[in-house]
N, C-alpha and C. Protein backbone atom coordinates (compact mmCIF):
# COMPACT_ATOMS: atom_id res chain seq x y z
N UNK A 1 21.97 -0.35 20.01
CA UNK A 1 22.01 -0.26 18.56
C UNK A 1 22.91 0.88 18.13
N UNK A 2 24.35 0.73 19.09
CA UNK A 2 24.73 1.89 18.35
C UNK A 2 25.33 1.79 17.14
N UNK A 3 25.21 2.63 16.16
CA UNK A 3 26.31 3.07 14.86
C UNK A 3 25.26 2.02 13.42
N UNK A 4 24.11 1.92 13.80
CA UNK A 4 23.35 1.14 12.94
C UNK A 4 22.46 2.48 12.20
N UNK A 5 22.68 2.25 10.95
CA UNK A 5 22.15 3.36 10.67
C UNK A 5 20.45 2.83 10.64
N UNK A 6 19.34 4.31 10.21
CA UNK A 6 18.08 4.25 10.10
C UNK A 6 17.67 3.62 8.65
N UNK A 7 16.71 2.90 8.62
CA UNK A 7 16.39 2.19 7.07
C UNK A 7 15.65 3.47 6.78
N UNK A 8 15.77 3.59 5.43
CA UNK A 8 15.18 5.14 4.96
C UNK A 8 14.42 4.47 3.52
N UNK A 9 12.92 4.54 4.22
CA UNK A 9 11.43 4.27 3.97
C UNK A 9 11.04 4.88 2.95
N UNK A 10 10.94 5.19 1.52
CA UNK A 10 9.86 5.78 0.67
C UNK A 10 8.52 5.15 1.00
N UNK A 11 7.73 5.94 1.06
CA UNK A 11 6.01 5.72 1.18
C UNK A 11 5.23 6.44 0.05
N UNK A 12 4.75 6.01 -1.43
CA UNK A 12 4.24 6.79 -2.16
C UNK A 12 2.99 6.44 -2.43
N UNK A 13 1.97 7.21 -2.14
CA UNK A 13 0.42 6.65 -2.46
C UNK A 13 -0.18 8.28 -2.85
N UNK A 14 -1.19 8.09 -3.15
CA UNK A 14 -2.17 9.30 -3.31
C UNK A 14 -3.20 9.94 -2.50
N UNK A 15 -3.15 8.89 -1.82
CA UNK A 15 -4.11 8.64 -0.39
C UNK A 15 -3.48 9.26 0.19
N UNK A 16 -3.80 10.48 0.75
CA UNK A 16 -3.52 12.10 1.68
C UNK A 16 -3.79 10.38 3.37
N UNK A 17 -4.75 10.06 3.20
CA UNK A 17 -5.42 9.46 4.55
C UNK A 17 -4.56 8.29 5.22
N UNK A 18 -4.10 7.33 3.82
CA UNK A 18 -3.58 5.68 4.09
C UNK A 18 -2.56 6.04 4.09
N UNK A 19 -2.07 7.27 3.58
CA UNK A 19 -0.04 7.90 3.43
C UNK A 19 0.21 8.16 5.08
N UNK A 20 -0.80 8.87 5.63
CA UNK A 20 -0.66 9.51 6.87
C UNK A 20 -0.75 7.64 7.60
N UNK A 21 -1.63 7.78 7.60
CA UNK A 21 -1.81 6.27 8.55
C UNK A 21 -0.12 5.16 8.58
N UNK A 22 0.24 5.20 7.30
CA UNK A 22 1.25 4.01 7.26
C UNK A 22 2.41 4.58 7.88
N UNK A 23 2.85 6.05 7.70
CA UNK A 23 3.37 6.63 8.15
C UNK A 23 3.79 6.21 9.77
N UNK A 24 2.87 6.96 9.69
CA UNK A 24 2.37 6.62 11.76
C UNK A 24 2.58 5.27 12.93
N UNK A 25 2.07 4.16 11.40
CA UNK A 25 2.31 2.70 11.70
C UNK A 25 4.24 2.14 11.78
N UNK A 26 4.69 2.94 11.04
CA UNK A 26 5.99 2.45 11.05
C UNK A 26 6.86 3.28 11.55
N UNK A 27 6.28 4.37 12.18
CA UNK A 27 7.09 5.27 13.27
C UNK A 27 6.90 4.97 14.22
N UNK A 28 5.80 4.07 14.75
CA UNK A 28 5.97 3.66 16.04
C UNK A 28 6.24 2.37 16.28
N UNK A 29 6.34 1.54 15.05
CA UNK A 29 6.86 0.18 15.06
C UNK A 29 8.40 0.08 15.02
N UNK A 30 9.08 0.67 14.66
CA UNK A 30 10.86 1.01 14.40
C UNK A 30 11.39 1.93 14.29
N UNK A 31 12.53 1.59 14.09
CA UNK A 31 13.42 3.28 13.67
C UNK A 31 13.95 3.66 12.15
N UNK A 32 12.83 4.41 11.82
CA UNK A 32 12.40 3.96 9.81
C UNK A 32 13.03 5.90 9.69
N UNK A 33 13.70 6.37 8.59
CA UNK A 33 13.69 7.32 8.07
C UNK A 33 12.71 7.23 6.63
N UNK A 34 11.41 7.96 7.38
CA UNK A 34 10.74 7.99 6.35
C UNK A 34 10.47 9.20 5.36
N UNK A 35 10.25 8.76 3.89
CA UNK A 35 9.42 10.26 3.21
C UNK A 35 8.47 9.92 2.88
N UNK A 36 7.31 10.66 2.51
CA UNK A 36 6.41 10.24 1.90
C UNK A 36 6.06 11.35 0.73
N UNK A 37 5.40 10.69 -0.03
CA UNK A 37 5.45 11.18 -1.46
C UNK A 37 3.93 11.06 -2.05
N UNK A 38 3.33 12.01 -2.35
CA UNK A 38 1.69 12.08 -3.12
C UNK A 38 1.84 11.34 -4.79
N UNK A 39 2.77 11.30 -5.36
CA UNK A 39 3.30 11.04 -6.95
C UNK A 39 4.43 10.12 -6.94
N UNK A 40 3.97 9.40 -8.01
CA UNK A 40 5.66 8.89 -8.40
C UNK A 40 6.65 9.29 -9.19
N UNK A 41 6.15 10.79 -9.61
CA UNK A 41 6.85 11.42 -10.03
C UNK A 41 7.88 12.29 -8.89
N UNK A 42 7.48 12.69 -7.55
CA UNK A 42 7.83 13.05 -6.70
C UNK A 42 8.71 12.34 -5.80
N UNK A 43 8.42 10.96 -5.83
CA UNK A 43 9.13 10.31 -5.45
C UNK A 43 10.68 9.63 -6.46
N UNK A 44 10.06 9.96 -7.77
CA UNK A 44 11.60 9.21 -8.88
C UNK A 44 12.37 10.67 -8.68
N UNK A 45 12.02 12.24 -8.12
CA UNK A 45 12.60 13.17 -8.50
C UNK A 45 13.57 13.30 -7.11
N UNK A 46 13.05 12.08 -5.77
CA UNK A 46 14.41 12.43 -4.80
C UNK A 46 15.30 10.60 -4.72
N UNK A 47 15.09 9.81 -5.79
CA UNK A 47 16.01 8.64 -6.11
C UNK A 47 16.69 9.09 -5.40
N UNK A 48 17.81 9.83 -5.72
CA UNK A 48 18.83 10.34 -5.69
C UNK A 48 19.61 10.43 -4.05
N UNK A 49 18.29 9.79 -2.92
CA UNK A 49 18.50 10.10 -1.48
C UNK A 49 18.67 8.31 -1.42
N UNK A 50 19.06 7.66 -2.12
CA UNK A 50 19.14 6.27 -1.84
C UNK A 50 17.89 5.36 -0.76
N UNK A 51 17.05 5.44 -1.30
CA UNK A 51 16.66 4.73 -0.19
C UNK A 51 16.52 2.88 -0.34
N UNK A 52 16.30 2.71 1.21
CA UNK A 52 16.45 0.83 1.61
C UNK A 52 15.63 0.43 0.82
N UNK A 53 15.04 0.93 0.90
CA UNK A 53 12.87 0.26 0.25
C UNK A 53 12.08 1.28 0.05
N UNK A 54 11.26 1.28 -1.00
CA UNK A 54 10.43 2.20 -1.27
C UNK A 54 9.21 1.40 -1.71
N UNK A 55 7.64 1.62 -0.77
CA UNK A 55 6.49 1.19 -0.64
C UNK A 55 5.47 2.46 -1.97
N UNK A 56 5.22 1.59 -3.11
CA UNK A 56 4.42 2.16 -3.80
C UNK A 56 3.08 1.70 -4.26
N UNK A 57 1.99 2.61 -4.53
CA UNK A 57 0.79 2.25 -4.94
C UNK A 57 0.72 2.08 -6.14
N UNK A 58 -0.09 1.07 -6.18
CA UNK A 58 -0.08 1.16 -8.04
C UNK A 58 -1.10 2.08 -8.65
N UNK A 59 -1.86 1.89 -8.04
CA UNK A 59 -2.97 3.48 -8.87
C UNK A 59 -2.24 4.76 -7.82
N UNK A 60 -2.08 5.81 -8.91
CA UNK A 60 -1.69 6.94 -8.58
C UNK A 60 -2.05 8.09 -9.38
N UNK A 61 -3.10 8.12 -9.65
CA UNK A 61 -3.58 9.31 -10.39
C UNK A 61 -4.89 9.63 -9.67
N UNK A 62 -5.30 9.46 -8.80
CA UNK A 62 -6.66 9.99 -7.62
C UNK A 62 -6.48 11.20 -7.51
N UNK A 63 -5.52 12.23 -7.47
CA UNK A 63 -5.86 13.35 -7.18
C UNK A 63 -5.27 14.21 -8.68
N UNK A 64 -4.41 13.75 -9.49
CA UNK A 64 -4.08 14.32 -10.96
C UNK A 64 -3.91 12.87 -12.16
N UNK A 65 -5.08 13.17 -12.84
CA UNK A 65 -5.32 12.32 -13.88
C UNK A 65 -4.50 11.98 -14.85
N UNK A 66 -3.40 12.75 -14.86
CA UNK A 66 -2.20 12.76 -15.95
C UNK A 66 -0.67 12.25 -14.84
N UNK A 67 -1.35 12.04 -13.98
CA UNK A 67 0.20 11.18 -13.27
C UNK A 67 0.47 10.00 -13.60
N UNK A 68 1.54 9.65 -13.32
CA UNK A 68 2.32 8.29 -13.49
C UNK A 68 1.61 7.30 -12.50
N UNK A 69 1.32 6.19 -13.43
CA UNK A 69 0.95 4.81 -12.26
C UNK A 69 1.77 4.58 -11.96
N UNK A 70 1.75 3.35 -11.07
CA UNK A 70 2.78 3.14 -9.90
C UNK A 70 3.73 1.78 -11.15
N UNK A 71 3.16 1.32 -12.11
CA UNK A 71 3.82 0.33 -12.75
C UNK A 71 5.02 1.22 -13.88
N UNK A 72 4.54 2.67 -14.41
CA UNK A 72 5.42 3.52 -14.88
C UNK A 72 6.49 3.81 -13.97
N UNK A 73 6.08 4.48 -12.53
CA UNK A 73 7.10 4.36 -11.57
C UNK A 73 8.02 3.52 -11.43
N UNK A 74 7.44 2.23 -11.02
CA UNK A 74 7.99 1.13 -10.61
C UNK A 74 9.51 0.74 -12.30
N UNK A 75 8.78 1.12 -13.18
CA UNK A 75 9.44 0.75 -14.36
C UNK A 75 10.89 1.67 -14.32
N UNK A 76 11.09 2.84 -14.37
CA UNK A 76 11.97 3.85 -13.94
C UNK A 76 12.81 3.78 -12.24
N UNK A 77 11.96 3.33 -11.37
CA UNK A 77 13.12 3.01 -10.49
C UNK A 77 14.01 1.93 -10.94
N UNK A 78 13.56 0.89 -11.50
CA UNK A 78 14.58 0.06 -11.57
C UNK A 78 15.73 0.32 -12.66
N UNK A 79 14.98 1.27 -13.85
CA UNK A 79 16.05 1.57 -14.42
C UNK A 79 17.01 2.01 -13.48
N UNK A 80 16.73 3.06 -12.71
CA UNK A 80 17.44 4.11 -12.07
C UNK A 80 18.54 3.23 -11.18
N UNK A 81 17.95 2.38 -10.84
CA UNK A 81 18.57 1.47 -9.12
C UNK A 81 17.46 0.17 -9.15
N UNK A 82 18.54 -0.89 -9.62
CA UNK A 82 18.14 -2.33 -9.40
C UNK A 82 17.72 -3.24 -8.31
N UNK A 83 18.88 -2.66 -7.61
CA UNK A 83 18.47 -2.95 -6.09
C UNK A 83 17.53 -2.94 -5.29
N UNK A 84 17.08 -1.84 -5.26
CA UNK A 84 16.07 -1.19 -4.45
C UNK A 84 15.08 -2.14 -4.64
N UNK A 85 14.54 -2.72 -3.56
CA UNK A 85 13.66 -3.37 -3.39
C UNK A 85 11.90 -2.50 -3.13
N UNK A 86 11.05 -2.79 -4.06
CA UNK A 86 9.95 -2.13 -4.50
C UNK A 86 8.71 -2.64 -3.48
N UNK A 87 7.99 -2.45 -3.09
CA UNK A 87 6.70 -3.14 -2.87
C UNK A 87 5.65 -2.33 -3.25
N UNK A 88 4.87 -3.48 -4.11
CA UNK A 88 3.44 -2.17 -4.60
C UNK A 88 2.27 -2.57 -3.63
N UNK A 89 1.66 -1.69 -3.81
CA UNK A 89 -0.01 -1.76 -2.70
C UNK A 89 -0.92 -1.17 -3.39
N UNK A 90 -1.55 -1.95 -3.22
CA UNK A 90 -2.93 -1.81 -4.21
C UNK A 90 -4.23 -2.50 -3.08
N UNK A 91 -5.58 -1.33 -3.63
CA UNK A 91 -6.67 -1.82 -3.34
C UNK A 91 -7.34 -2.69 -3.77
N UNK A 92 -6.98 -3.62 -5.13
CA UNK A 92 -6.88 -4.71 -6.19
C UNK A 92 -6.51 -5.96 -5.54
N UNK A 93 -7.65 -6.51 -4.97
CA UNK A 93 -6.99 -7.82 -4.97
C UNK A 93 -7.13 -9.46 -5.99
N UNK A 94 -6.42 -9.04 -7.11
CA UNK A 94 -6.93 -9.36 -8.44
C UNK A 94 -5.29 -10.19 -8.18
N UNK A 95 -5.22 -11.28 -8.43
CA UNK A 95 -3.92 -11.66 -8.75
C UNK A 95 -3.54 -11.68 -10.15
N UNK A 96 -3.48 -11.21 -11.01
CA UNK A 96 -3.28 -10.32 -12.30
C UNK A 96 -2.43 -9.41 -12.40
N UNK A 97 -2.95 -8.41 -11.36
CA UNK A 97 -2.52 -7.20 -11.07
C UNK A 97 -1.21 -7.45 -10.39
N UNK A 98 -0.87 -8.78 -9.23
CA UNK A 98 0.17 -9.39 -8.73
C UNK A 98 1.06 -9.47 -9.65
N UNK A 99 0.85 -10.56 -10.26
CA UNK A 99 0.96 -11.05 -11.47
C UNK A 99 2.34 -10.19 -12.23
N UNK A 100 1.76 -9.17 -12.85
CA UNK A 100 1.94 -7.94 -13.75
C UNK A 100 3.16 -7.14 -12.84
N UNK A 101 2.80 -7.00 -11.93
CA UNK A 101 3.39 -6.18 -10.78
C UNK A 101 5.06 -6.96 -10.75
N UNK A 102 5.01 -7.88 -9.91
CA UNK A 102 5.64 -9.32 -10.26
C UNK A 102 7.07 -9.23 -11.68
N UNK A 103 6.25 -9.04 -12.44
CA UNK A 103 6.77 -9.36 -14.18
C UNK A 103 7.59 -8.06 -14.26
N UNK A 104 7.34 -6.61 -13.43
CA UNK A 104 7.74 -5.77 -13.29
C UNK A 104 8.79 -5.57 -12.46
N UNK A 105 9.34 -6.19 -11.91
CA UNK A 105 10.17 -6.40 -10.90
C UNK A 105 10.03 -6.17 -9.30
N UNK A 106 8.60 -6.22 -9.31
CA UNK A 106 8.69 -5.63 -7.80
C UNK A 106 9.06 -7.00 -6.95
N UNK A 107 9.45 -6.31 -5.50
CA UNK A 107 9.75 -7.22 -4.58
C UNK A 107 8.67 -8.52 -3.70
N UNK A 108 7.40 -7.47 -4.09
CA UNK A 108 6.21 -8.44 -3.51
C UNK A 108 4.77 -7.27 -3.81
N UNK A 109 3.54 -8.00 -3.66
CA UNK A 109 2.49 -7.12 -3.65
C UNK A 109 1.71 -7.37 -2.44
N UNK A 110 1.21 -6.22 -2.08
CA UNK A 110 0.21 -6.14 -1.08
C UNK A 110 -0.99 -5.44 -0.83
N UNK A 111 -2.31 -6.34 -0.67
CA UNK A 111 -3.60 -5.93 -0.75
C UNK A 111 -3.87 -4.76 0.34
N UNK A 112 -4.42 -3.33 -0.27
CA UNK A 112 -4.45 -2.52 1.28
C UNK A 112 -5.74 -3.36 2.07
N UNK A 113 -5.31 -3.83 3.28
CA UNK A 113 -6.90 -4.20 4.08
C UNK A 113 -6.20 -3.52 5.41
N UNK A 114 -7.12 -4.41 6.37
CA UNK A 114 -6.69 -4.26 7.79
C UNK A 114 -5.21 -4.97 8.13
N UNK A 115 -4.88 -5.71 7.17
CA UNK A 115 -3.27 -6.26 7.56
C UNK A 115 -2.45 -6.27 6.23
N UNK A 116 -2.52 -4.94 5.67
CA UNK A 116 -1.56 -4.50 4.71
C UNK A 116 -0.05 -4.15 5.50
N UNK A 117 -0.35 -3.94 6.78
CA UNK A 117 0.87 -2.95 7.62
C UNK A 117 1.68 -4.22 8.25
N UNK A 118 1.01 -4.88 8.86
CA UNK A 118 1.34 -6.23 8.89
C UNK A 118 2.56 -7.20 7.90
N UNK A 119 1.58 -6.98 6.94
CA UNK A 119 2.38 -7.88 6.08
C UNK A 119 3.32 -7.20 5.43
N UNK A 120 3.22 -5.66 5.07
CA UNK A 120 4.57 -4.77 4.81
C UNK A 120 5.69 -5.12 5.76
N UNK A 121 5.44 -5.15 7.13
CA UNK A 121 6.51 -5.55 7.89
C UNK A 121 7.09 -6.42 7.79
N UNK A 122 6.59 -7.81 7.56
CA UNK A 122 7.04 -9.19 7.58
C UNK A 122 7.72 -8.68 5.87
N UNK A 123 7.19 -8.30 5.11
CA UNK A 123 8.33 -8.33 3.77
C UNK A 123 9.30 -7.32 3.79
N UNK A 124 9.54 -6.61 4.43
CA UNK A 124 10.69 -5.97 5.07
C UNK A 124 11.47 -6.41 6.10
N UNK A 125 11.17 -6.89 6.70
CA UNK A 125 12.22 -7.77 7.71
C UNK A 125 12.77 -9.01 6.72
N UNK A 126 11.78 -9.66 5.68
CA UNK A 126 12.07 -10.71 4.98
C UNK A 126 13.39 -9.96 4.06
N UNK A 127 13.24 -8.74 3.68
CA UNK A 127 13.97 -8.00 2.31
C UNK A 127 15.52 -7.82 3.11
N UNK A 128 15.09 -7.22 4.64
CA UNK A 128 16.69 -6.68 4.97
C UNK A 128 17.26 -7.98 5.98
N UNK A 129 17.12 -8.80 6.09
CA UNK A 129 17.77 -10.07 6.35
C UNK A 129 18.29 -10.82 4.92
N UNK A 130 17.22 -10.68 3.85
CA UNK A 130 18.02 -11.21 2.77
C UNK A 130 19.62 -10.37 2.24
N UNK A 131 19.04 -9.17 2.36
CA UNK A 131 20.22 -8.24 2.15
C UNK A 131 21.78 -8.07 2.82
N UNK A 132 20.86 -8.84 4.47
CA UNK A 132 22.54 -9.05 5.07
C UNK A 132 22.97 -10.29 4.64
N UNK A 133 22.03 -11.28 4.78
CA UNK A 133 22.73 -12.79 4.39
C UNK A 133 24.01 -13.03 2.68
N UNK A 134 23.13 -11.66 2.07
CA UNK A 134 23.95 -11.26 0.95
C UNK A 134 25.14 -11.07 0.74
N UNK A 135 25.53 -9.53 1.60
CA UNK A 135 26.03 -8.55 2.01
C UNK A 135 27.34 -9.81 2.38
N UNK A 136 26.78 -10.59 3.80
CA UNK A 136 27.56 -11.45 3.90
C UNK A 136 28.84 -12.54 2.93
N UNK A 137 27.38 -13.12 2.41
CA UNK A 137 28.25 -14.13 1.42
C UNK A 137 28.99 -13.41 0.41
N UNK A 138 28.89 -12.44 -0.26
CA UNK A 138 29.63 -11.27 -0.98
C UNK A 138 30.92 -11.35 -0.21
N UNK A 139 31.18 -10.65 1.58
CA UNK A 139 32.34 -10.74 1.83
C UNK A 139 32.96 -11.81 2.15
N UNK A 140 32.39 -13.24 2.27
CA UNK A 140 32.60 -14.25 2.18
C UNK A 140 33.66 -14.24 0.91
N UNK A 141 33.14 -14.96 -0.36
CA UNK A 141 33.05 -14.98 -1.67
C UNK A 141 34.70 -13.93 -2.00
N UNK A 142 34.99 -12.61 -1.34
CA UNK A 142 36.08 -11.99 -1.78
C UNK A 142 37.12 -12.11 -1.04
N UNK A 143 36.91 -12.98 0.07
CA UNK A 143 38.00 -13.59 0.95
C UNK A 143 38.66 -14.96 0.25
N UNK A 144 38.07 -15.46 -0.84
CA UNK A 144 38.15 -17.11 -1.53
C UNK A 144 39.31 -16.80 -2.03
């Protein structure tokens, strides 16, 4: 794999416990440049580091009651960067909350259980294969 760069991971939850855990899960599953972030305020304040994908919670005020939910977040990244493919995670498994999430532009939602990590993977492998097949037809398309 040489000269391939690292996919560079935002991880933002409030969960000191499930932040550490997912962490852990995708450092030993690939070669992820990850950050992780307690706020989504903390996380809209390093945009600016481009990242592939950024994994957010939608409740985010568990440890400061005056923080940004993850749907305020989610609303401001895309201003910021369209691209960026979002995924929210939530302990909600309300399809409403999908729903809403969804209407917001995210890329997909995912219930935290025992195969939240799981299925984060499969929509990340789903996100950066779409991105090359893209990438592709783009340089396709400017060769016409």
């Amino acid at each position: 794999m040489l000269d391939e760069k690292k996919i560079k991971l935002f991880l933002v939850d409030d969960d000191a416990l499930f932040l550490k855990s997912l962490q852990i899960d995708f450092l030993e599953s690939a070669d992820f440049e990850i950050r992780t972030f307690s706020t989504g305020e903390l996380c809209l304040e390093n945009l600016n580091e481009n990242p592939d994908i950024i994994i957010l919670d939608y409740h985010l005020d568990g440890i400061n009651k005056g923080a940004m939910n993850g749907l305020e977040v989610l609303d401001k990244i895309k201003l910021e960067n369209q691209q960026v493919p979002v995924i929210m995670l939530s302990s909600q498994d309300k399809i409403d909350v999908a729903i809403k999430c969804i209407h917001h532009k995210a890329t997909d939602y995912v219930v935290k259980s025992e195969t939240a990590f799981l299925r984060l993977k499969q929509i990340i492998v789903k996100v950066l294969h779409t991105q090359k097949i893209d990438k592709q037809l783009h340089w396709y398309m400017s060769k016409m």
